[in-house]
C-alpha atoms as a PDB file:
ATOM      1  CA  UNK A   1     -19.782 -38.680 -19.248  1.00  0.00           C
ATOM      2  CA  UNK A   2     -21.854 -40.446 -16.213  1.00  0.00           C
ATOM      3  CA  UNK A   3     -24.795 -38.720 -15.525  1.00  0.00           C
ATOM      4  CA  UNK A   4     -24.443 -36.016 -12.589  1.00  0.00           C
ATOM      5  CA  UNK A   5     -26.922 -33.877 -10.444  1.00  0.00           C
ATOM      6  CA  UNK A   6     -25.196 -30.098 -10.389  1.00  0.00           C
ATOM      7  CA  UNK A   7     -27.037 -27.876  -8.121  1.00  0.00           C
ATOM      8  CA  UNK A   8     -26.547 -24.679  -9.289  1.00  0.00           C
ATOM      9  CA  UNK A   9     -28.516 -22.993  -6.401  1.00  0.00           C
ATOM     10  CA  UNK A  10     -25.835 -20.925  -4.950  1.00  0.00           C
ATOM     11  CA  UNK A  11     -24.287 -18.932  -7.800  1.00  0.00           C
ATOM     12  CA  UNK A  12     -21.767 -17.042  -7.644  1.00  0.00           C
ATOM     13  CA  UNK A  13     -22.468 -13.980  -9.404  1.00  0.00           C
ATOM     14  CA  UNK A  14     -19.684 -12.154  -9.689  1.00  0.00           C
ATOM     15  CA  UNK A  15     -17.458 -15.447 -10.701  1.00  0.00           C
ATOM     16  CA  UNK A  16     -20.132 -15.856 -12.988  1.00  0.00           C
ATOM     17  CA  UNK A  17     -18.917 -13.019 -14.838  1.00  0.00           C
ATOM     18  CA  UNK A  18     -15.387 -12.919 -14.447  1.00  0.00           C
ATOM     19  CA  UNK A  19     -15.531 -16.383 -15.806  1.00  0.00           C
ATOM     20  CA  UNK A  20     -17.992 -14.732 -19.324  1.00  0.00           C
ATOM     21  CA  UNK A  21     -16.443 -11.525 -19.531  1.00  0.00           C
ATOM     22  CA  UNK A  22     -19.011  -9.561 -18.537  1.00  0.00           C
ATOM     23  CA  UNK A  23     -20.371  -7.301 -15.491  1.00  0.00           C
ATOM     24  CA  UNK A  24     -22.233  -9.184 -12.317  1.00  0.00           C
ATOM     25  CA  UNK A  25     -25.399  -7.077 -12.602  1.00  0.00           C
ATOM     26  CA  UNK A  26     -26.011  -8.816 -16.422  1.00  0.00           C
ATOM     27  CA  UNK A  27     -25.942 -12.460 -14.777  1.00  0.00           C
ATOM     28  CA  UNK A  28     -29.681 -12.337 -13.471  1.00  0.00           C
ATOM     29  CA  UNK A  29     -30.774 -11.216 -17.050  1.00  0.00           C
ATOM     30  CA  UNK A  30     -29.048 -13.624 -18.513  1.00  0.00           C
ATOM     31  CA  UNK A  31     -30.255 -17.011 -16.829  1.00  0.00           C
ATOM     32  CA  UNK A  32     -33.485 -15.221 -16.756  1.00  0.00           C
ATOM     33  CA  UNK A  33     -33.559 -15.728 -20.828  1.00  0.00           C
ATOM     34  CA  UNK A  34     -31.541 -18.789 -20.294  1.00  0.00           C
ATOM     35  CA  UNK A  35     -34.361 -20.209 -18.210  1.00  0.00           C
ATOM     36  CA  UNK A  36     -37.177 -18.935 -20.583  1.00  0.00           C
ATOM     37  CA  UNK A  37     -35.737 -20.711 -23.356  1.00  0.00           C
ATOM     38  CA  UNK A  38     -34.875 -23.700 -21.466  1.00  0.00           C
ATOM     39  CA  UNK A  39     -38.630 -24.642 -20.503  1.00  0.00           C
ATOM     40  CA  UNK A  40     -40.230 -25.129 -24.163  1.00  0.00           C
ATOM     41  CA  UNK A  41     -36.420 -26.670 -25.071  1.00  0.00           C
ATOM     42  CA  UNK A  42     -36.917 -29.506 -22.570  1.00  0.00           C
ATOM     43  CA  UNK A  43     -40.990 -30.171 -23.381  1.00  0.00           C
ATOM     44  CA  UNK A  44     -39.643 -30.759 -26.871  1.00  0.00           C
ATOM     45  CA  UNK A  45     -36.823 -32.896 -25.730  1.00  0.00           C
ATOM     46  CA  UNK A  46     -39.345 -34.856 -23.600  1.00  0.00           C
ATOM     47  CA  UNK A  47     -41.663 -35.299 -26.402  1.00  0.00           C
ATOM     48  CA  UNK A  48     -38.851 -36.466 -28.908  1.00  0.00           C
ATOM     49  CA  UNK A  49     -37.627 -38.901 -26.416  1.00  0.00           C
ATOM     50  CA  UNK A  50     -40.651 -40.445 -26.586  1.00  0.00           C
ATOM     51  CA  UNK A  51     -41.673 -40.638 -30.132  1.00  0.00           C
ATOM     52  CA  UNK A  52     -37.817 -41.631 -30.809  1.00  0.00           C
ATOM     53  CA  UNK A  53     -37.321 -38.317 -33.036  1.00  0.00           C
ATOM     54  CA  UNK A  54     -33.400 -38.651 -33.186  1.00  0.00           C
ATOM     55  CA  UNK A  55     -33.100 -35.260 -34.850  1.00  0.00           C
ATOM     56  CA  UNK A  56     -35.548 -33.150 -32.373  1.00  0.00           C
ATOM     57  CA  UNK A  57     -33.449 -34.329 -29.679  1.00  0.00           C
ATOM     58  CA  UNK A  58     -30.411 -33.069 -31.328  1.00  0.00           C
ATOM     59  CA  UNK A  59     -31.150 -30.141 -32.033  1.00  0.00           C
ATOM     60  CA  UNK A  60     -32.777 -29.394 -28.836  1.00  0.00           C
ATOM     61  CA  UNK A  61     -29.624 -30.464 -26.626  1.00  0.00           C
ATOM     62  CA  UNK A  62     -27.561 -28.599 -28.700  1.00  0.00           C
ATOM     63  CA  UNK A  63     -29.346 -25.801 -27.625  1.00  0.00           C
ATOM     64  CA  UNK A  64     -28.996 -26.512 -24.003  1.00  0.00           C
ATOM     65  CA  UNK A  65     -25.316 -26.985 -24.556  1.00  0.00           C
ATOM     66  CA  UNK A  66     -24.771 -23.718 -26.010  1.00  0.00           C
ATOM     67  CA  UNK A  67     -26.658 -22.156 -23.788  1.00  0.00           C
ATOM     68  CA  UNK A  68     -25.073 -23.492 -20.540  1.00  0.00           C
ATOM     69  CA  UNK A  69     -21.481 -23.749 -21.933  1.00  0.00           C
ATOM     70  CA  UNK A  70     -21.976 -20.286 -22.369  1.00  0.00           C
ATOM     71  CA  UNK A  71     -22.941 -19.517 -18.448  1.00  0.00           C
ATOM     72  CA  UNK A  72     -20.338 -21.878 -17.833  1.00  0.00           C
ATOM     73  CA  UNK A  73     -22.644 -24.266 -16.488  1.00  0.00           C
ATOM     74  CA  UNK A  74     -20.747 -27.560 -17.169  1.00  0.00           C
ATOM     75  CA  UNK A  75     -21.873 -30.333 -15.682  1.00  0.00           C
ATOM     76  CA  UNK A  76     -25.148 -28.917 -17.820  1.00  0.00           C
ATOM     77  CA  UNK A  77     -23.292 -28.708 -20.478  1.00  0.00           C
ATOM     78  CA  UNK A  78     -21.702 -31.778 -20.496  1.00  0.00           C
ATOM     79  CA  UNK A  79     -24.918 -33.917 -20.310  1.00  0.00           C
ATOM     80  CA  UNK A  80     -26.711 -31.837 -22.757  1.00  0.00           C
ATOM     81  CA  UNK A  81     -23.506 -32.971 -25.196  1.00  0.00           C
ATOM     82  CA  UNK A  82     -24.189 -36.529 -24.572  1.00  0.00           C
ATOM     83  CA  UNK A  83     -27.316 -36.302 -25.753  1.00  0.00           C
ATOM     84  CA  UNK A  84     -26.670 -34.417 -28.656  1.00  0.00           C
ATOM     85  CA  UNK A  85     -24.302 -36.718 -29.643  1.00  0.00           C
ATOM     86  CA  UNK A  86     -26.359 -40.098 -29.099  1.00  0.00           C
ATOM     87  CA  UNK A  87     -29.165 -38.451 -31.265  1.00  0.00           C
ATOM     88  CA  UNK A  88     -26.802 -37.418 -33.842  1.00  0.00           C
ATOM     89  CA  UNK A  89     -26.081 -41.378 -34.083  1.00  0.00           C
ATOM     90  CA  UNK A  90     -29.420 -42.172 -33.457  1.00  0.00           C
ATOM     91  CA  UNK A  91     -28.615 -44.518 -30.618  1.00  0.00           C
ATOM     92  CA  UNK A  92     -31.699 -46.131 -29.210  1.00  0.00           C
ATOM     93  CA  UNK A  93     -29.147 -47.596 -26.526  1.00  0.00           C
ATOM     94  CA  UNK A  94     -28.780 -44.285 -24.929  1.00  0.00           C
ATOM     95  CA  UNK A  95     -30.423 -43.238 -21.674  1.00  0.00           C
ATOM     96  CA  UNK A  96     -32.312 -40.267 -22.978  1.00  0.00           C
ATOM     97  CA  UNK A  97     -34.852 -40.747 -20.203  1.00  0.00           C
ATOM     98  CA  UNK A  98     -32.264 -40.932 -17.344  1.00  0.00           C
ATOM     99  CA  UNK A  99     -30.050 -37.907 -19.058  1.00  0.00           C
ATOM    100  CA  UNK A 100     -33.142 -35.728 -19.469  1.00  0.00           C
ATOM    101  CA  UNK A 101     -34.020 -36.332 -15.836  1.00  0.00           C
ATOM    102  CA  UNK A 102     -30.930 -35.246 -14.895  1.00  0.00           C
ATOM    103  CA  UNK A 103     -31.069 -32.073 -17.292  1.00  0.00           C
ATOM    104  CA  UNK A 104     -34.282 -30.612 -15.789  1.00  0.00           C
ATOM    105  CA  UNK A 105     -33.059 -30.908 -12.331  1.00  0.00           C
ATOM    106  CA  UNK A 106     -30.564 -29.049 -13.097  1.00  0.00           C
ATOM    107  CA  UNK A 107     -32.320 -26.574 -14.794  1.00  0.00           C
ATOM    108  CA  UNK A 108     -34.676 -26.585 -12.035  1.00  0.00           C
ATOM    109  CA  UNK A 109     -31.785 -25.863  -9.339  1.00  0.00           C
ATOM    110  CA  UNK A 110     -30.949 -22.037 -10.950  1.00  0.00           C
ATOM    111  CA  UNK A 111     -32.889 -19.700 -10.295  1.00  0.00           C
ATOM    112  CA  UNK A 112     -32.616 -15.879 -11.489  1.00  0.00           C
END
């Protein structure tokens, strides 16, 4: 998966929830906690990155995947998988750097 740069600026609320089941009026509260959890998520990601902690990095995309597969937020998701998966292998040859970049712009596109 290439790296991409979703902007998830203009939700769609009420897709939003057809797409998880749920009503529209629970979509704010939910990528209010999704953004909560995302900030400390992506300081430790950034920190792992650069002390080459292979297992931090894991578990902390794996996190972000969840999370985002879950709002459906897939190009999110997707990149967030990448990196999960690189760490799992502990492949120094991956572009954490680039792919975290690209993570916390997303992030910082939604908005609650």
């Amino acid at each position: 998966m290439p790296i991409t740069h979703p902007n998830y600026a203009n939700l769609d609320y009420e897709e939003m929830a057809r797409a998880i089941g749920l009503k529209a009026k629970h979509i704010p509260l939910l990528i209010a906690s999704f953004l909560e959890e995302a900030a400390p998520l992506l300081e430790t990601i950034q920190s792992a990155i650069a002390s080459k902690d292979y297992g931090t990095i894991q578990s902390a995309a794996h996190s972000i995947k969840g999370s985002s597969g879950n709002l459906r937020f897939s190009e999110l998701y997707d990149m967030s998988r990448e990196m999960e998966l690189a760490a799992k292998d502990a492949d120094a040859s991956f572009e954490y750097e680039a792919y975290f970049e690209a993570i916390r712009k997303a992030i910082d596109t939604i908005s609650a």
